[in-house]
C-alpha atoms as a PDB file:
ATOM      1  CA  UNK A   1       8.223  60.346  18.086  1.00  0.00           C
ATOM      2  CA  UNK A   2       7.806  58.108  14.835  1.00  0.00           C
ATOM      3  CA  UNK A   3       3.888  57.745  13.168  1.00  0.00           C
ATOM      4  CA  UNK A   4       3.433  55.602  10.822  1.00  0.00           C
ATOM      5  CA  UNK A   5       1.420  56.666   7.557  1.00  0.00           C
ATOM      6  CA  UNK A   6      -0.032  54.404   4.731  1.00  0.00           C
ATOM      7  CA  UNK A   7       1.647  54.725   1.474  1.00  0.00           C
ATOM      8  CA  UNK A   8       0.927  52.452  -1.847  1.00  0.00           C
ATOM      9  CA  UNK A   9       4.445  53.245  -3.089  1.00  0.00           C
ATOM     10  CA  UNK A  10       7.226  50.437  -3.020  1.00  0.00           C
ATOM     11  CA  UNK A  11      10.604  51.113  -0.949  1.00  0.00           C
ATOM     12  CA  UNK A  12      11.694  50.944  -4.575  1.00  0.00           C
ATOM     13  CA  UNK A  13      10.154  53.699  -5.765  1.00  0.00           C
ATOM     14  CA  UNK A  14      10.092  55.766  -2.548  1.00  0.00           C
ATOM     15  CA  UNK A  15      13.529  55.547  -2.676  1.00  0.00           C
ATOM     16  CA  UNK A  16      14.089  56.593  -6.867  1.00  0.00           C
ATOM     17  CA  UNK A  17      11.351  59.574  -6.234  1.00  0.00           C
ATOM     18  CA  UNK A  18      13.480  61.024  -3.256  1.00  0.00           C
ATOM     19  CA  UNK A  19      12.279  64.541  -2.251  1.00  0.00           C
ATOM     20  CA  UNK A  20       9.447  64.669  -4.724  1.00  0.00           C
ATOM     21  CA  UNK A  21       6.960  62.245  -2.692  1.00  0.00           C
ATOM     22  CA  UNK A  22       3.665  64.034  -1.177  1.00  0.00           C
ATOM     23  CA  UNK A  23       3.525  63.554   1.847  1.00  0.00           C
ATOM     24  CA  UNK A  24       0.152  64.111   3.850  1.00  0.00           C
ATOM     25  CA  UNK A  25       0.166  67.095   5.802  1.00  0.00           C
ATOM     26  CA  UNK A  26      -1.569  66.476   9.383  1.00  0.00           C
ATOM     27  CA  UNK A  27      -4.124  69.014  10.306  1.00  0.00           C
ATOM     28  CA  UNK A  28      -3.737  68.508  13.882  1.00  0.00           C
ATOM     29  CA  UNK A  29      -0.689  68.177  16.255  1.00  0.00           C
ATOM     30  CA  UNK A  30      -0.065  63.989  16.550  1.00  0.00           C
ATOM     31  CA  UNK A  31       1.247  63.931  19.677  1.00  0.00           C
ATOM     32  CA  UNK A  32      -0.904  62.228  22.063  1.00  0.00           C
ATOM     33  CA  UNK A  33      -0.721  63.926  24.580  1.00  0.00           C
ATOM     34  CA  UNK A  34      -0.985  67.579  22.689  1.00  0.00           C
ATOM     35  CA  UNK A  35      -3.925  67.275  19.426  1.00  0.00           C
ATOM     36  CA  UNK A  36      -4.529  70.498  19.404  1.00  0.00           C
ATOM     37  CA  UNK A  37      -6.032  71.637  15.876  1.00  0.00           C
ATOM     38  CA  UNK A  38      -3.226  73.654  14.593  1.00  0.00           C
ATOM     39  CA  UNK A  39      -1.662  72.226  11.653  1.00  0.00           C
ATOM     40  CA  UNK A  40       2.400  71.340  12.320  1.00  0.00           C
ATOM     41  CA  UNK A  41       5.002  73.016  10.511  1.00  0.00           C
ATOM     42  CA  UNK A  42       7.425  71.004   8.697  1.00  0.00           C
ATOM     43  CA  UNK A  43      10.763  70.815  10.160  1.00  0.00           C
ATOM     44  CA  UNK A  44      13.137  69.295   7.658  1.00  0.00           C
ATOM     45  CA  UNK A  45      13.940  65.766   7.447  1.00  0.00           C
ATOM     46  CA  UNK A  46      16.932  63.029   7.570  1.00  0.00           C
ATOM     47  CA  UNK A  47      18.154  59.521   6.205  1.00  0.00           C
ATOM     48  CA  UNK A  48      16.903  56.403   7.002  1.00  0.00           C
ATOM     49  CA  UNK A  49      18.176  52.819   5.669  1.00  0.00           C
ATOM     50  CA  UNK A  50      15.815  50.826   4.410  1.00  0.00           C
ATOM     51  CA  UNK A  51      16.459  47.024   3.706  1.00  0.00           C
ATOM     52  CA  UNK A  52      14.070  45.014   1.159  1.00  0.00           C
ATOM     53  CA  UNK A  53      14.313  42.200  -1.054  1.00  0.00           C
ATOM     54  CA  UNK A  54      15.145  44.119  -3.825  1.00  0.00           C
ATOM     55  CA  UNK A  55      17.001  47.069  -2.806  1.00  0.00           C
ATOM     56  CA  UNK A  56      19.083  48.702   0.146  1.00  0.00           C
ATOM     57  CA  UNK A  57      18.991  52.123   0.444  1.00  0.00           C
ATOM     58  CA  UNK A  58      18.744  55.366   2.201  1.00  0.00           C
ATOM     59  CA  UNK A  59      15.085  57.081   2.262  1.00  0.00           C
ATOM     60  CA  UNK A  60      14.461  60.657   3.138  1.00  0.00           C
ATOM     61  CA  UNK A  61      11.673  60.703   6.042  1.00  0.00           C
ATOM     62  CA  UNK A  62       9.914  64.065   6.726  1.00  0.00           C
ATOM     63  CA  UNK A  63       9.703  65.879  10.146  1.00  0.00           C
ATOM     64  CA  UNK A  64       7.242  67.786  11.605  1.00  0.00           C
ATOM     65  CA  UNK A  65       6.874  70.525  14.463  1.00  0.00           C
ATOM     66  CA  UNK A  66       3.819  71.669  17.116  1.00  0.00           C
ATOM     67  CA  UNK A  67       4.158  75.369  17.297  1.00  0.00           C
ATOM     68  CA  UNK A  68       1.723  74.509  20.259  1.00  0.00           C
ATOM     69  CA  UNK A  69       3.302  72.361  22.492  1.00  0.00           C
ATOM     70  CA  UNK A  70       6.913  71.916  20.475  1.00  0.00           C
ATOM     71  CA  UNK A  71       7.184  68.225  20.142  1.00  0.00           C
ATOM     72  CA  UNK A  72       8.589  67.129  16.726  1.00  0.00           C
ATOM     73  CA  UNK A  73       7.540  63.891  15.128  1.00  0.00           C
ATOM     74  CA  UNK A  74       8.417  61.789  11.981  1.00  0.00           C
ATOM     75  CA  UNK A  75       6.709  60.521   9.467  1.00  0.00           C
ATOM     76  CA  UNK A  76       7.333  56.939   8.398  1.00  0.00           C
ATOM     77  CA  UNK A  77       5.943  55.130   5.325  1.00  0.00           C
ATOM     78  CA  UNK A  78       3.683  52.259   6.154  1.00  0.00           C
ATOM     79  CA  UNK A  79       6.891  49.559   4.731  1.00  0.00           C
ATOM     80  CA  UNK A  80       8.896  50.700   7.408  1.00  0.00           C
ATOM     81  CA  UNK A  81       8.765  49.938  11.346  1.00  0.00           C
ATOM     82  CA  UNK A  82       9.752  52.517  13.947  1.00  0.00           C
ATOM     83  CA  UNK A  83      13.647  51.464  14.775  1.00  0.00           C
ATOM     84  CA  UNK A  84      14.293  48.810  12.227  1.00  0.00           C
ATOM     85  CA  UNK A  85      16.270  49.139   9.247  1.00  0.00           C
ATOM     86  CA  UNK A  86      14.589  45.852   7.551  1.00  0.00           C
ATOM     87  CA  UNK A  87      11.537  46.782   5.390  1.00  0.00           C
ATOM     88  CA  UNK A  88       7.994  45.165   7.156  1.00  0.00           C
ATOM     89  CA  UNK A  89       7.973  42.893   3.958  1.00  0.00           C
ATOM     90  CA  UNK A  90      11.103  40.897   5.053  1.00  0.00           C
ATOM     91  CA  UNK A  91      10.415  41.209   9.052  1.00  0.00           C
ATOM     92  CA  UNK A  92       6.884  39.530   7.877  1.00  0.00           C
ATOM     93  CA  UNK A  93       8.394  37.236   5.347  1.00  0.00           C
ATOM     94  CA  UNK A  94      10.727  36.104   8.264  1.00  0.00           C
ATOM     95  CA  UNK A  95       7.755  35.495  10.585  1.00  0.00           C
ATOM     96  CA  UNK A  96       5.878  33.563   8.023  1.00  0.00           C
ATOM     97  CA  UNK A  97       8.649  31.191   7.560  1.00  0.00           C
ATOM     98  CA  UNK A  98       8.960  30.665  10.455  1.00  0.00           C
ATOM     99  CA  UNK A  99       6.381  29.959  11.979  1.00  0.00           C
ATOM    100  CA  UNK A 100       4.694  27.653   9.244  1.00  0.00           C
ATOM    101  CA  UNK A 101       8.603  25.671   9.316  1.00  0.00           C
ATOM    102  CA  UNK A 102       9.746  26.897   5.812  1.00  0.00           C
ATOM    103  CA  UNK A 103      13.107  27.931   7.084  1.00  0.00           C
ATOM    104  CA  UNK A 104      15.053  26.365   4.400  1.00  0.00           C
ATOM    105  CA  UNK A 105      12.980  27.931   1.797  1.00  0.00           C
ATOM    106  CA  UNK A 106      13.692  31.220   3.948  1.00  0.00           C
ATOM    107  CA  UNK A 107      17.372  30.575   3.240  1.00  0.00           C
ATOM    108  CA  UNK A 108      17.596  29.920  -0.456  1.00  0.00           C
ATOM    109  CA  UNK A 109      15.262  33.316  -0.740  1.00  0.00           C
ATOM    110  CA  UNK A 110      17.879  35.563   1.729  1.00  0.00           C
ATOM    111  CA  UNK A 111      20.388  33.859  -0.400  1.00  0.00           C
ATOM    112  CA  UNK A 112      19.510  34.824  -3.343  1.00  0.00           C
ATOM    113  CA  UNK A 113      18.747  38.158  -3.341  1.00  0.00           C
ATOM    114  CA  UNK A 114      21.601  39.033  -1.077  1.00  0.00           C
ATOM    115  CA  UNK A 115      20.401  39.893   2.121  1.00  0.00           C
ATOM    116  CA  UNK A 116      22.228  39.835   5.046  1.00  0.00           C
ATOM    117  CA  UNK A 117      19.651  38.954   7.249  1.00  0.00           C
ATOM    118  CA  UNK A 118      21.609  36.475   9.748  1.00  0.00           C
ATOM    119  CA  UNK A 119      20.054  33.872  11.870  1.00  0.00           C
ATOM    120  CA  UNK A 120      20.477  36.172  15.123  1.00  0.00           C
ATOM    121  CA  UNK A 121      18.532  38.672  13.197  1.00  0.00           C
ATOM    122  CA  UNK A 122      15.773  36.325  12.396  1.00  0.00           C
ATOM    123  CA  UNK A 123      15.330  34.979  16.064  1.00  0.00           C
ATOM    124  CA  UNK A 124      15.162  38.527  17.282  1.00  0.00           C
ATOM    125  CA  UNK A 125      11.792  39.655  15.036  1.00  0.00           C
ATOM    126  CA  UNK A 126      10.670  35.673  16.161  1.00  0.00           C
ATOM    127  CA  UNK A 127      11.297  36.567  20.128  1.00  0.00           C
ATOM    128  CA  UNK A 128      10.124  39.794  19.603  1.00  0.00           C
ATOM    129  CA  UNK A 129       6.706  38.626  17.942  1.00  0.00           C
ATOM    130  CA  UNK A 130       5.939  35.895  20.419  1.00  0.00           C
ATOM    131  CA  UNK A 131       6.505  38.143  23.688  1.00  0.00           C
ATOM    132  CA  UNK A 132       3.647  41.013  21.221  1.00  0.00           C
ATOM    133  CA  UNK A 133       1.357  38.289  20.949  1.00  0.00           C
ATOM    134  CA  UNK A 134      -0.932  39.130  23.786  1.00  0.00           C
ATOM    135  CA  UNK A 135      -0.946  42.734  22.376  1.00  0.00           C
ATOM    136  CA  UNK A 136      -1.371  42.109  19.207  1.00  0.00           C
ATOM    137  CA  UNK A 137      -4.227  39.713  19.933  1.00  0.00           C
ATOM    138  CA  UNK A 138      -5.370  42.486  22.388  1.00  0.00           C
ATOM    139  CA  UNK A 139      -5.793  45.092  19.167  1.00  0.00           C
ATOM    140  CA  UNK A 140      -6.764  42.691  16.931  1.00  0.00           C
ATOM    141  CA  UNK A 141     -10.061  42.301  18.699  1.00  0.00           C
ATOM    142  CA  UNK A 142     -10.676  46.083  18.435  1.00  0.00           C
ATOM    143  CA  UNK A 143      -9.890  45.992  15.030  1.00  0.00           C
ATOM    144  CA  UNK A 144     -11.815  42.816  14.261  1.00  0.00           C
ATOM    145  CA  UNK A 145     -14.918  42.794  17.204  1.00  0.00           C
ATOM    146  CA  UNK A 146     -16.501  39.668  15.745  1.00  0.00           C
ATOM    147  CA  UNK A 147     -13.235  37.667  15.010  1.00  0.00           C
ATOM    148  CA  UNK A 148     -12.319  34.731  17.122  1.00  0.00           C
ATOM    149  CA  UNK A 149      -8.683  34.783  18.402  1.00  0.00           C
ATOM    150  CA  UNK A 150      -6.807  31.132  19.036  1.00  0.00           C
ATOM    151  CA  UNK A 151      -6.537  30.362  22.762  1.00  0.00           C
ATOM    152  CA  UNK A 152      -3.872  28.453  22.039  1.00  0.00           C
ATOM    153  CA  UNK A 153      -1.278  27.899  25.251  1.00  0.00           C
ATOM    154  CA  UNK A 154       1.541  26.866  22.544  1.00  0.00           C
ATOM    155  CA  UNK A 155       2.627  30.116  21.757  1.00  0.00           C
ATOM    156  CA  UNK A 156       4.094  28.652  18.278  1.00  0.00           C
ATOM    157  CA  UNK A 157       0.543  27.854  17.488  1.00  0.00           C
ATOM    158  CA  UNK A 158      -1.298  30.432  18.683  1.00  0.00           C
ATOM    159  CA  UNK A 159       1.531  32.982  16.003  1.00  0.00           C
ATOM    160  CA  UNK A 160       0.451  30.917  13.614  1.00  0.00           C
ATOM    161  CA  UNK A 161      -3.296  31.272  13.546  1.00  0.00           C
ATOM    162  CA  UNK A 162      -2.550  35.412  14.524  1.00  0.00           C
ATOM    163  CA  UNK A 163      -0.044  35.563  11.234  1.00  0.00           C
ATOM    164  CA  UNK A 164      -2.998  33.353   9.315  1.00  0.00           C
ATOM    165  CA  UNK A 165      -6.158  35.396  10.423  1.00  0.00           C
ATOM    166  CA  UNK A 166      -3.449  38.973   9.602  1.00  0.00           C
ATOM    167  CA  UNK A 167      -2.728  37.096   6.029  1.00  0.00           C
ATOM    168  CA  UNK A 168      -6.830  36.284   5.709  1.00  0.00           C
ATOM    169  CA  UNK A 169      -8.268  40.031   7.040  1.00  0.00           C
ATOM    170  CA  UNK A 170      -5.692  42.257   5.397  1.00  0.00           C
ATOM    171  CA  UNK A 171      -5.242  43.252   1.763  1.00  0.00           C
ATOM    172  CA  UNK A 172      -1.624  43.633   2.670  1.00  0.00           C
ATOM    173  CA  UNK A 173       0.902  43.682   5.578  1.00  0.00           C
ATOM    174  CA  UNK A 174       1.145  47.317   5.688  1.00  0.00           C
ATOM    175  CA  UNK A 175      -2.741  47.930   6.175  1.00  0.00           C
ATOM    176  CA  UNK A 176      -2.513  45.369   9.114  1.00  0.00           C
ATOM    177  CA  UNK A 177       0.846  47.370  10.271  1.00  0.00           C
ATOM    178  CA  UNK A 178      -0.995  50.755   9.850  1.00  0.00           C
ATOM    179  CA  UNK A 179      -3.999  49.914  11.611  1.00  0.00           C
ATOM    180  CA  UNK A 180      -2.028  48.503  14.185  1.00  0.00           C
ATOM    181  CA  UNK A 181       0.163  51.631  14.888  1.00  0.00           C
ATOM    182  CA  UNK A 182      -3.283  54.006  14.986  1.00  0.00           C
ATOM    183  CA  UNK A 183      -5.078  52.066  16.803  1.00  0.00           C
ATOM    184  CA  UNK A 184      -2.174  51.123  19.788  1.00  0.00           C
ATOM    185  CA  UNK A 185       0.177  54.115  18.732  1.00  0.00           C
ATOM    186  CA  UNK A 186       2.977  51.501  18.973  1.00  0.00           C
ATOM    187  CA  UNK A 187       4.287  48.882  16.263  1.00  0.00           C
ATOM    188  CA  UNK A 188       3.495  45.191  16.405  1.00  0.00           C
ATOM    189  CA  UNK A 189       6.923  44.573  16.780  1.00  0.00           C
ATOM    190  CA  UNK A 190       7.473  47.637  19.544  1.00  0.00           C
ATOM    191  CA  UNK A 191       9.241  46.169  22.926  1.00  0.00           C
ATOM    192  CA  UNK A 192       6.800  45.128  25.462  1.00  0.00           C
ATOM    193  CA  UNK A 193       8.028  47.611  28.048  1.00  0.00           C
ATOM    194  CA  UNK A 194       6.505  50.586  26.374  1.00  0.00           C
ATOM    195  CA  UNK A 195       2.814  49.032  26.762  1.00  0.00           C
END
């Protein structure tokens, strides 16, 4: 199991820091289904690539064990997404253009700072986003209770106004992102089956 965690530091400088990075320790087991107040043990940790603008590289992500119930989970820093190797700034980036029609401004960026985020790529994270939208609209009104969600039946419209009103209510991305995950204990960009 993957849990997401808020962290202010870049992928950059996650990356250069390496081991050294404090990492909150949980008091409680995580796993839904377990929470009992005994604080996990840590359990080592592995590799993880992490794709950004700026950098590709290979970040060390901490693991953690219930002596309680057993179950192990990871800890992810909030400019990553469970399962993808691209950081949440480019996945986002991606959306943005595309949705608001700045693809070709989308290209010249990928192509200059050498990413090889292909078109396949970039219709996945679209797909993906457009079959989330009734979740995400769905936690958004938790997170938001007074904020009025587009009832939009063009789906291309209705990400638009959900990517403007996540631009408009969150200092960043990764607030939105970490929110997201604690409040639905899945990623906005998590398949649909596991809802």
């Amino acid at each position: 199991m993957q849990l997401i965690y808020f962290t202010s530091l870049t992928p950059e400088e996650y990356l250069r820091l390496g081991q050294d990075i404090s990492i909150p320790v949980p008091q409680e087991c995580l796993h839904p289904s377990c929470r009992v107040k005994i604080p996990p043990e840590k359990h080592g940790s592995y590799g993880r690539n992490v794709i950004t603008p700026n950098s590709t590289g290979r970040i060390s992500i901490r693991r953690f064990y219930c002596p309680y119930c057993g179950h192990t989970f990871s800890y992810l820093p909030s400019f990553c997404l469970p399962y993808f190797q691209y950081s949440l700034r480019v996945i986002f980036l991606n959306l943005i253009c595309t949705f608001y029609k700045r693809v070709t401004w989308l290209e010249t960026f990928i192509q200059a700072k050498k990413l090889c985020l292909q078109r396949q790529h970039r219709q996945f994270y679209n797909r993906r986003f457009l079959c989330n939208l009734n979740r995400i609209q769905m936690v958004l009104r938790t997170l938001l209770p007074r904020v009025e969600l587009p009832q939009e039946n063009d789906s291309k419209k209705g990400a638009q106004k959900v990517l403007a009103l996540v631009l408009s209510r969150f200092s960043q991305i990764q607030t939105f992102s970490t929110r997201f995950f604690a409040q639905s204990n899945h990623s906005f960009m998590a398949p649909c089956t596991l809802v």
